[in-house]
C-alpha atoms as a PDB file:
ATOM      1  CA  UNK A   1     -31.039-287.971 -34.426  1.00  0.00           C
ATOM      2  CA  UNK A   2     -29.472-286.303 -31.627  1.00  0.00           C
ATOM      3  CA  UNK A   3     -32.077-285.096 -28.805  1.00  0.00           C
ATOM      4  CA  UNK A   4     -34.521-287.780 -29.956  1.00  0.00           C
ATOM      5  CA  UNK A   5     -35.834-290.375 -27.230  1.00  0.00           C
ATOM      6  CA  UNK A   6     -36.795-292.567 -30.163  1.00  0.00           C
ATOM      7  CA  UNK A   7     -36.444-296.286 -28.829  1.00  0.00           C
ATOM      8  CA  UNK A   8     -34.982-295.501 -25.440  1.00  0.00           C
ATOM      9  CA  UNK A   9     -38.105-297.134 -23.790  1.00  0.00           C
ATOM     10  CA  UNK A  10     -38.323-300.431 -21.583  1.00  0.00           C
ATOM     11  CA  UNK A  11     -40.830-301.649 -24.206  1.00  0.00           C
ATOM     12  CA  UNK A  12     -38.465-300.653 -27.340  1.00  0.00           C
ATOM     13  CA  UNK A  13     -35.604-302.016 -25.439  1.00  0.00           C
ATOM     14  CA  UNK A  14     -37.262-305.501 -24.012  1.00  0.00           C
ATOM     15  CA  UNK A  15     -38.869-305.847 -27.760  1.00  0.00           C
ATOM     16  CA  UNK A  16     -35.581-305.935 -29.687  1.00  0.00           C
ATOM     17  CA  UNK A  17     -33.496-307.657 -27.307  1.00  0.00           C
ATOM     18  CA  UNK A  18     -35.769-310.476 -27.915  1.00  0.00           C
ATOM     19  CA  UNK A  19     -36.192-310.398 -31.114  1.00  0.00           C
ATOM     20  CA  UNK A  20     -32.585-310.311 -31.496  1.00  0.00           C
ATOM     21  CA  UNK A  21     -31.567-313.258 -29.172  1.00  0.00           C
ATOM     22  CA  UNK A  22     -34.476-315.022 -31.505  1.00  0.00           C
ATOM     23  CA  UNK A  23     -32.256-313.894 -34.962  1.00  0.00           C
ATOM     24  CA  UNK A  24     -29.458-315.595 -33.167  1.00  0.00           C
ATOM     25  CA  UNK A  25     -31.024-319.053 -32.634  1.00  0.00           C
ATOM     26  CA  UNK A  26     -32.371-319.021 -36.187  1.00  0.00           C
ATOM     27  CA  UNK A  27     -28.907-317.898 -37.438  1.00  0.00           C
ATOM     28  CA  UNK A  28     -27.746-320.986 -35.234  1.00  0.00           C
ATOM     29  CA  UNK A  29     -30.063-323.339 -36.250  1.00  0.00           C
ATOM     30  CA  UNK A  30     -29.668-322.505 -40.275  1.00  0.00           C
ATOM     31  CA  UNK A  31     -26.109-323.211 -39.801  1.00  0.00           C
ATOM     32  CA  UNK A  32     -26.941-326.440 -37.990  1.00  0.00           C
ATOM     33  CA  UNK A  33     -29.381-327.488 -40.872  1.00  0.00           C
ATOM     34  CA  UNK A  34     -32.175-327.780 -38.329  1.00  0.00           C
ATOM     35  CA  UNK A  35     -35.316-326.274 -39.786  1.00  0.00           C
ATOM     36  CA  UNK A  36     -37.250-326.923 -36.040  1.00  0.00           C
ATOM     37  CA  UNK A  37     -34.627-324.292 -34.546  1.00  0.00           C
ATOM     38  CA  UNK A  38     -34.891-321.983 -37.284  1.00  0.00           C
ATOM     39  CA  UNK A  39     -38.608-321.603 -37.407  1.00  0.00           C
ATOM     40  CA  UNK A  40     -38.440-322.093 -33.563  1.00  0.00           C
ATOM     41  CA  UNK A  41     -36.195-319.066 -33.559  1.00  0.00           C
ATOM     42  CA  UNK A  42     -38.876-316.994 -35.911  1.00  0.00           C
ATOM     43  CA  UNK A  43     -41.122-317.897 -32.980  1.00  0.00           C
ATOM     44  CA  UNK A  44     -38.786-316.094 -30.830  1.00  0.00           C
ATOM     45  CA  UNK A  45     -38.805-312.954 -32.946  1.00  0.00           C
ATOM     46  CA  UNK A  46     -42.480-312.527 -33.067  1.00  0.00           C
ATOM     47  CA  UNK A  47     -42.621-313.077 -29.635  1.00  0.00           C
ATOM     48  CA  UNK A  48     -40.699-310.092 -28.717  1.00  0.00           C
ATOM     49  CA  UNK A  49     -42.911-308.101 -31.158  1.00  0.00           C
ATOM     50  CA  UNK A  50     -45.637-309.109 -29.325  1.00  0.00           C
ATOM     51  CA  UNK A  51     -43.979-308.363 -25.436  1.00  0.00           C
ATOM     52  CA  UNK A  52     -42.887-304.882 -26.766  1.00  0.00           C
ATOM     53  CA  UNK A  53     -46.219-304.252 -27.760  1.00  0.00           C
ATOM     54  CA  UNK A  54     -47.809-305.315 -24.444  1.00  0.00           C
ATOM     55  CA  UNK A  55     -45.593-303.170 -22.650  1.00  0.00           C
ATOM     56  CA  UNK A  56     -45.888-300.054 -24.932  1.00  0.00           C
ATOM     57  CA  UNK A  57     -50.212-300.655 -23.826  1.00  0.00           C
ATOM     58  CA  UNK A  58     -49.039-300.917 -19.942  1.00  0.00           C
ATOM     59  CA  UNK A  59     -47.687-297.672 -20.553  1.00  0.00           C
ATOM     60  CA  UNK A  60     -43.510-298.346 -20.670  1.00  0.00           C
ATOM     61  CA  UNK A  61     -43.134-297.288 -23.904  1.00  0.00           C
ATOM     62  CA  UNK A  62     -43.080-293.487 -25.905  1.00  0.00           C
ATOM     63  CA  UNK A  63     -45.744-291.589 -25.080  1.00  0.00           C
ATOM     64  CA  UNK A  64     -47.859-290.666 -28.076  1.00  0.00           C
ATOM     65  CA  UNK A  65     -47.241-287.218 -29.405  1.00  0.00           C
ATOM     66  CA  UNK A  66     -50.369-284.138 -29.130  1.00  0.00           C
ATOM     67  CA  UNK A  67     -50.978-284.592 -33.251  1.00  0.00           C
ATOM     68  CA  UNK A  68     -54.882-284.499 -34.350  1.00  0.00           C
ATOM     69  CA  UNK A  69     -56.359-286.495 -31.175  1.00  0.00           C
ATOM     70  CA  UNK A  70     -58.379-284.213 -29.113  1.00  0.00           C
ATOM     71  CA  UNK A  71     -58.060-284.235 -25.661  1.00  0.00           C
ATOM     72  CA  UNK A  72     -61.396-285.690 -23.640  1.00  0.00           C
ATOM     73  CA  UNK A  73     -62.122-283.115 -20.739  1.00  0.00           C
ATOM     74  CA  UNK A  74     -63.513-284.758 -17.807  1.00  0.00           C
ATOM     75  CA  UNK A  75     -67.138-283.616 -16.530  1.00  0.00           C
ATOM     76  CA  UNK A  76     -68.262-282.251 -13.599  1.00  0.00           C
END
């Protein structure tokens, strides 16, 4: 994948370090034998799904590439 911008974006970056520190309190919790944490921790991980989203829509995240959307041309 070298030359490839996959991922390096705020939103890609912001996404997954959530979603990680949210696999790390369910890993905690599971070895704790507390089922709050561990679903708490699932919470977590769709959580930074949902952030990296948002932020790909505010524009911080890979542009989309030219593909088979036409381009609107303004009027007037």
């Amino acid at each position: 994948m070298a030359g490839s911008s996959h991922g390096h974006t705020p939103a890609a970056w912001t996404g997954v370090t959530i979603a990680f520190i949210g696999f790390c309190i369910s890993g905690a919790f599971m070895v704790a034998a507390k089922p709050v944490g561990f679903w708490a921790g699932f919470v977590v991980i769709a959580l930074g799904g949902v952030v990296g989203g948002i932020m790909r829509m505010m524009g911080l995240g890979q542009a989309p590439k030219g593909g088979s959307k036409a381009k609107v041309q303004p009027q007037g």
